[in-house]
Protein backbone atom coordinates (compact mmCIF):
# COMPACT_ATOMS: atom_id res chain seq x y z
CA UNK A 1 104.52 -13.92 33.70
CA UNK A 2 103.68 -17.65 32.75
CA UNK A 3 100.15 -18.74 31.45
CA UNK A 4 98.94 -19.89 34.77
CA UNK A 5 100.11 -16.97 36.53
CA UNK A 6 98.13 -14.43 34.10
CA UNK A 7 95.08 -17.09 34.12
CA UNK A 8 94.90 -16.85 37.80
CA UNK A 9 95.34 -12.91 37.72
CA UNK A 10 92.55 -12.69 34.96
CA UNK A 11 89.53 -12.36 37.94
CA UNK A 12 89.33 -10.64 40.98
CA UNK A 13 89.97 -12.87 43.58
CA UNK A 14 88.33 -12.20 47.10
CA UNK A 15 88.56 -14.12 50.65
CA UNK A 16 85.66 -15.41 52.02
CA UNK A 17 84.47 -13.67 55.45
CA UNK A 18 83.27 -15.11 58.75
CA UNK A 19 80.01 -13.47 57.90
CA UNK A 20 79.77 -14.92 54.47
CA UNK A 21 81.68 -18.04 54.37
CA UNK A 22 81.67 -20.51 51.00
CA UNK A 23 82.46 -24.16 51.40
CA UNK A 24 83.80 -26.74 48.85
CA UNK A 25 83.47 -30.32 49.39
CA UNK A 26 85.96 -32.61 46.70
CA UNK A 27 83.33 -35.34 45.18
CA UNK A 28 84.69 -38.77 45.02
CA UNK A 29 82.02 -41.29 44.15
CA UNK A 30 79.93 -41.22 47.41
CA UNK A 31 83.00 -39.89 49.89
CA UNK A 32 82.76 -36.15 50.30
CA UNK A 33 86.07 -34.26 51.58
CA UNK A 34 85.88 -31.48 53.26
CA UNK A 35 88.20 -28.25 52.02
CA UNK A 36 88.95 -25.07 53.37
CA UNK A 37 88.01 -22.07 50.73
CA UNK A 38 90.86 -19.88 50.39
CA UNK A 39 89.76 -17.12 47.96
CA UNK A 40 86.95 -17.20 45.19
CA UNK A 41 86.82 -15.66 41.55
CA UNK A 42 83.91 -15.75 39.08
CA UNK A 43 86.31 -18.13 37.19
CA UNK A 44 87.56 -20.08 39.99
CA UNK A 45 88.74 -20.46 44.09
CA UNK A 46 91.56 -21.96 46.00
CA UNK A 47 91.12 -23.79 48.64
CA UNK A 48 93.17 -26.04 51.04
CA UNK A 49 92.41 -29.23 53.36
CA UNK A 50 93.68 -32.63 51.17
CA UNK A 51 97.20 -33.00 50.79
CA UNK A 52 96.50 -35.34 47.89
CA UNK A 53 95.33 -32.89 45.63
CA UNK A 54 99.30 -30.98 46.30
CA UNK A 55 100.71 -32.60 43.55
CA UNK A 56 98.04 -33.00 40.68
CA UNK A 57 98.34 -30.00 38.24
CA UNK A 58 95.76 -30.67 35.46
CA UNK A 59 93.62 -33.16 37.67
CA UNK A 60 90.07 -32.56 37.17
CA UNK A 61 87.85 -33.00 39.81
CA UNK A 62 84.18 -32.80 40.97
CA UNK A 63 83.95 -30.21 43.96
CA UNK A 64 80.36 -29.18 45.62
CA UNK A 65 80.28 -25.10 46.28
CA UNK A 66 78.43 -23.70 48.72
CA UNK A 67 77.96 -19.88 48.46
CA UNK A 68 75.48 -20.18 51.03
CA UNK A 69 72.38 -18.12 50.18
CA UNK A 70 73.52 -17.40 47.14
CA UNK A 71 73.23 -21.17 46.23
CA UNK A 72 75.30 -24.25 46.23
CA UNK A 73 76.25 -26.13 42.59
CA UNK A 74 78.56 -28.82 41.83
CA UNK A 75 81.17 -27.78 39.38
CA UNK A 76 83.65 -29.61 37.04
CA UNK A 77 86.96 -28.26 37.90
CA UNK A 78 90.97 -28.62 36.72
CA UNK A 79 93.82 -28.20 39.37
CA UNK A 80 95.74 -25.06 37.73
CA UNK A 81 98.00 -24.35 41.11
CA UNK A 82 99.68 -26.11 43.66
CA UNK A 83 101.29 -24.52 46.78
CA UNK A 84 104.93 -25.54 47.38
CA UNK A 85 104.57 -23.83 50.77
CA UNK A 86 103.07 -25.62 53.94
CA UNK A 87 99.44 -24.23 53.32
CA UNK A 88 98.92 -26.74 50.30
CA UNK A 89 96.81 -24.19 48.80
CA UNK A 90 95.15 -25.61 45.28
CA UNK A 91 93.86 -23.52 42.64
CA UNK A 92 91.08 -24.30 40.79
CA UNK A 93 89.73 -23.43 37.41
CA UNK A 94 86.16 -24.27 37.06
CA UNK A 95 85.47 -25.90 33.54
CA UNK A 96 82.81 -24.46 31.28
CA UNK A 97 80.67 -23.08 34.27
CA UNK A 98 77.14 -22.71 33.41
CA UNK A 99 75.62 -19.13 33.95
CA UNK A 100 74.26 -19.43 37.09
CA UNK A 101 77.33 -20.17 39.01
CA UNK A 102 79.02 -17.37 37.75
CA UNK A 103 76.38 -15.64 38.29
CA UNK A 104 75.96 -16.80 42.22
CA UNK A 105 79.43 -16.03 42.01
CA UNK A 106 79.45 -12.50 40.95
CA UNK A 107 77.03 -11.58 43.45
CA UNK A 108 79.19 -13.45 46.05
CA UNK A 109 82.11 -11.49 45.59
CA UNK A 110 80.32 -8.08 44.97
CA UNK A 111 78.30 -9.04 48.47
CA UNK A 112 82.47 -9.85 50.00
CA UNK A 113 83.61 -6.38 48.55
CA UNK A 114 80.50 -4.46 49.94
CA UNK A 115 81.80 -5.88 53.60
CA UNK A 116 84.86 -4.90 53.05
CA UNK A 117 86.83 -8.30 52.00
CA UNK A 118 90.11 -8.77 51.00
CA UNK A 119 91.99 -9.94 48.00
């Protein structure tokens, strides 16, 4: 098992639910792109929705996350993953995240499991 793999093993990872969706939005200056949240972790998520970011292992980048009413932070983040398949999904490690988004995050993904979510 490589680094990455073991890094992106080290959480539970949970998929967002029509009843408790997340969001991400990819900061650029003032453009905000929209992405599509795959899965969350309390040290991370994957989502999928800009080709560009395919092919930029160890790119970090500025993404808003909306947990909904568990709160919505903007978090430093570093591209650990990239799909080969069609999906283009992109892991994301978030950088040095301050206690209350892993918090919001824990709570999140307990509130997922409780509903029955899958991993």
């Amino acid at each position: 098992m490589t680094t990455h793999a073991a890094e992106r093993r080290a959480a539970v990872r949970i998929r967002p639910i029509d009843e408790l969706p997340s969001r991400a939005r990819l900061v650029e200056g003032e453009r905000r792109i929209e992405l599509r949240v795959l899965d969350v972790s309390v040290g991370g998520f994957a989502v999928a929705g800009d080709p560009e970011l395919r092919a930029e292992e160890g790119r970090e980048l500025r993404v808003e996350l909306d947990l909904g009413r568990f709160g919505k932070f903007e978090v430093l983040g570093v591209i650990r993953h990239c799909a080969e398949e069609p999906s283009g999904a992109v892991g994301v490690q978030i950088v040095d995240p301050r206690r209350e988004v892993t918090g919001a995050l824990g709570r999140y993904i307990a509130e997922l499991l409780e509903r029955g979510a899958s991993s």
